[in-house]
C-alpha atoms as a PDB file:
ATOM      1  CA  UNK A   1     -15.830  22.440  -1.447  1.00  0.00           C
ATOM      2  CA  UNK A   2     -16.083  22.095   2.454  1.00  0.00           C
ATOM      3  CA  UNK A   3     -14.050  23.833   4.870  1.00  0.00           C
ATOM      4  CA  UNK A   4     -11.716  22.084   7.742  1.00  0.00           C
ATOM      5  CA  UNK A   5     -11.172  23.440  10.880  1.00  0.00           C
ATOM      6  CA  UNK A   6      -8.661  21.726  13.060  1.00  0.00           C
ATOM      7  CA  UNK A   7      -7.734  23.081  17.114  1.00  0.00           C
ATOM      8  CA  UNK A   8      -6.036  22.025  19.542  1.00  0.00           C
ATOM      9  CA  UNK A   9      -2.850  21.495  17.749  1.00  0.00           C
ATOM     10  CA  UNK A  10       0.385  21.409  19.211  1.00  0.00           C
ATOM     11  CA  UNK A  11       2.499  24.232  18.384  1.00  0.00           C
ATOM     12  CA  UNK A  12       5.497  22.031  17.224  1.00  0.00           C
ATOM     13  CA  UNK A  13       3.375  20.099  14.886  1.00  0.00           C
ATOM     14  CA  UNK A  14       2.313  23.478  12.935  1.00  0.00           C
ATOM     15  CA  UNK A  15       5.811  24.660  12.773  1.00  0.00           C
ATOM     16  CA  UNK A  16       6.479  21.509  11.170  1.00  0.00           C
ATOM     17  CA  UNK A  17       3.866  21.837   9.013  1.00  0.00           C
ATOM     18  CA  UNK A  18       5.217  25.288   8.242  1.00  0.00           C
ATOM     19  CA  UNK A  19       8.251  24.077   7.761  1.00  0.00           C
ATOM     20  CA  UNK A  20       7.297  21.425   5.298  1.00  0.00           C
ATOM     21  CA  UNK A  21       5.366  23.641   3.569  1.00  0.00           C
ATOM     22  CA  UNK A  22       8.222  26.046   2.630  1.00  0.00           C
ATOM     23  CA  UNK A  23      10.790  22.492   1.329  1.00  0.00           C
ATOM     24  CA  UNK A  24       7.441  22.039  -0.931  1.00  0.00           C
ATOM     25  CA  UNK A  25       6.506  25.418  -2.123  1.00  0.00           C
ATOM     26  CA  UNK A  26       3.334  25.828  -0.642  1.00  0.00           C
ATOM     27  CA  UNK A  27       1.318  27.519   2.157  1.00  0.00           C
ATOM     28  CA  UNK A  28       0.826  25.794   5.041  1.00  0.00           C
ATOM     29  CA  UNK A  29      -3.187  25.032   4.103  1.00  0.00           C
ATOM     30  CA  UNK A  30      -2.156  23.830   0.726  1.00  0.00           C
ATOM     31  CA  UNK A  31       0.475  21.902   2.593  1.00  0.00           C
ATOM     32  CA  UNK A  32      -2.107  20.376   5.051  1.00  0.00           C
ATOM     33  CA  UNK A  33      -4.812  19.429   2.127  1.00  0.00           C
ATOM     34  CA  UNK A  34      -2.190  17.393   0.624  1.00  0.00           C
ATOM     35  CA  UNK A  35      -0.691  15.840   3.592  1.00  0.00           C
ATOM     36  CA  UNK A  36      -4.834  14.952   4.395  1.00  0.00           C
ATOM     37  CA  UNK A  37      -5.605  13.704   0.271  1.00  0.00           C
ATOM     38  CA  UNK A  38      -2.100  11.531   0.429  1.00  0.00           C
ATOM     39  CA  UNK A  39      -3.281   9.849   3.968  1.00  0.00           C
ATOM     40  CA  UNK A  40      -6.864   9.745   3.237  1.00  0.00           C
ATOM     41  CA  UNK A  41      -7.412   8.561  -0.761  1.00  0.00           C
ATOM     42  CA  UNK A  42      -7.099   4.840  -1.749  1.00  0.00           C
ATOM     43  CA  UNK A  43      -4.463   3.502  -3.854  1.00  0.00           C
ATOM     44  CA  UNK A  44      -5.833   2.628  -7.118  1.00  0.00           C
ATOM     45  CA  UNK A  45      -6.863  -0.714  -7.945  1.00  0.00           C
ATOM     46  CA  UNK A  46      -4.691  -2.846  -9.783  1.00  0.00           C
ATOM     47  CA  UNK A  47      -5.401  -4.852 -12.911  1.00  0.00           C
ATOM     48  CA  UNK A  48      -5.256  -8.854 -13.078  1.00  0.00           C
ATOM     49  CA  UNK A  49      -2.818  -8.452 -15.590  1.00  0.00           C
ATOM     50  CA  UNK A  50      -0.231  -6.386 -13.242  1.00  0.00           C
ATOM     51  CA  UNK A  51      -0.601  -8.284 -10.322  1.00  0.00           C
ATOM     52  CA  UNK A  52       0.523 -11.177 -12.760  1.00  0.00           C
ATOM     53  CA  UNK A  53       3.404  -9.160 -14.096  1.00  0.00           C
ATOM     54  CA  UNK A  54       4.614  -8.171 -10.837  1.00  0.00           C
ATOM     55  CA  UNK A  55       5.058 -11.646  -9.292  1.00  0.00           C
ATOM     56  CA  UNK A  56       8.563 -12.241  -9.361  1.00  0.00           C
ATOM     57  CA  UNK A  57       9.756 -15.777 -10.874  1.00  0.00           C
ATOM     58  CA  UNK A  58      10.320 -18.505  -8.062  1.00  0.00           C
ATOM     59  CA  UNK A  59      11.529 -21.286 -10.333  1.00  0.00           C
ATOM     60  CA  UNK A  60      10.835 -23.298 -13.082  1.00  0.00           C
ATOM     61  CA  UNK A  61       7.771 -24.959 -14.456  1.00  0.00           C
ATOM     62  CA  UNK A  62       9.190 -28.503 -14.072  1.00  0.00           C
ATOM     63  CA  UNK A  63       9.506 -27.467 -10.230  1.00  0.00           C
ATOM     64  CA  UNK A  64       5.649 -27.410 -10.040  1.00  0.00           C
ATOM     65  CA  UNK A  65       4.577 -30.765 -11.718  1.00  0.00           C
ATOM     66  CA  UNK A  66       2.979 -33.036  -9.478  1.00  0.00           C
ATOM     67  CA  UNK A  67       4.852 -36.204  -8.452  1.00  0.00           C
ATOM     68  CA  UNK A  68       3.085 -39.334  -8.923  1.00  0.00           C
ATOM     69  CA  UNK A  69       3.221 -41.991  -6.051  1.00  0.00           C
ATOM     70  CA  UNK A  70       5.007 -45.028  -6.670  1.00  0.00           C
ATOM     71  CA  UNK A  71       3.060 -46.442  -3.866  1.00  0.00           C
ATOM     72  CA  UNK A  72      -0.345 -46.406  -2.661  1.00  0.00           C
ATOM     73  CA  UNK A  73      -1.124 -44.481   0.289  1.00  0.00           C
ATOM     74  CA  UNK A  74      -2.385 -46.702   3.598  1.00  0.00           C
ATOM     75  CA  UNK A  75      -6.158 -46.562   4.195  1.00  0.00           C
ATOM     76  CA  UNK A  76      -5.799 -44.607   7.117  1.00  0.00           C
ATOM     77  CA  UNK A  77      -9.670 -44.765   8.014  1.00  0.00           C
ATOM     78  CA  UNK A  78     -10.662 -47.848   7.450  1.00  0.00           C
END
């Protein structure tokens, strides 16, 4: 596992860190290697199937058919 070195940080933002740390339970690394894994890793991919299940229902089925013309429509390019 690598080591991270970060200066230059502003005194407030470590006491918040700090502080953080302490509501969590944890040091103030552990604190600041989850604060950088929760920023840093990607969301995991979802499924076809659950993006499918999570769109929400708009209407129904008979709100989706496709009208048929009575009329032509004009030649517009003729």
């Amino acid at each position: 596992m690598a080591d991270l070195l970060v200066r230059g940080i502003d005194d407030e933002l470590v006491r918040a860190l700090k502080e953080r740390a302490g509501i969590h339970g944890r040091s103030a690394e552990a604190e600041h290697r989850e604060i950088l894994a929760s920023a840093l890793q990607r969301p995991r991919r979802k499924s076809f199937a659950q993006v499918l299940a999570a769109m929400p229902d708009v209407g129904l089925d008979a709100d989706f058919e496709r009208a048929e013309a009575i009329e032509k429509p004009s030649r517009v390019f003729d």
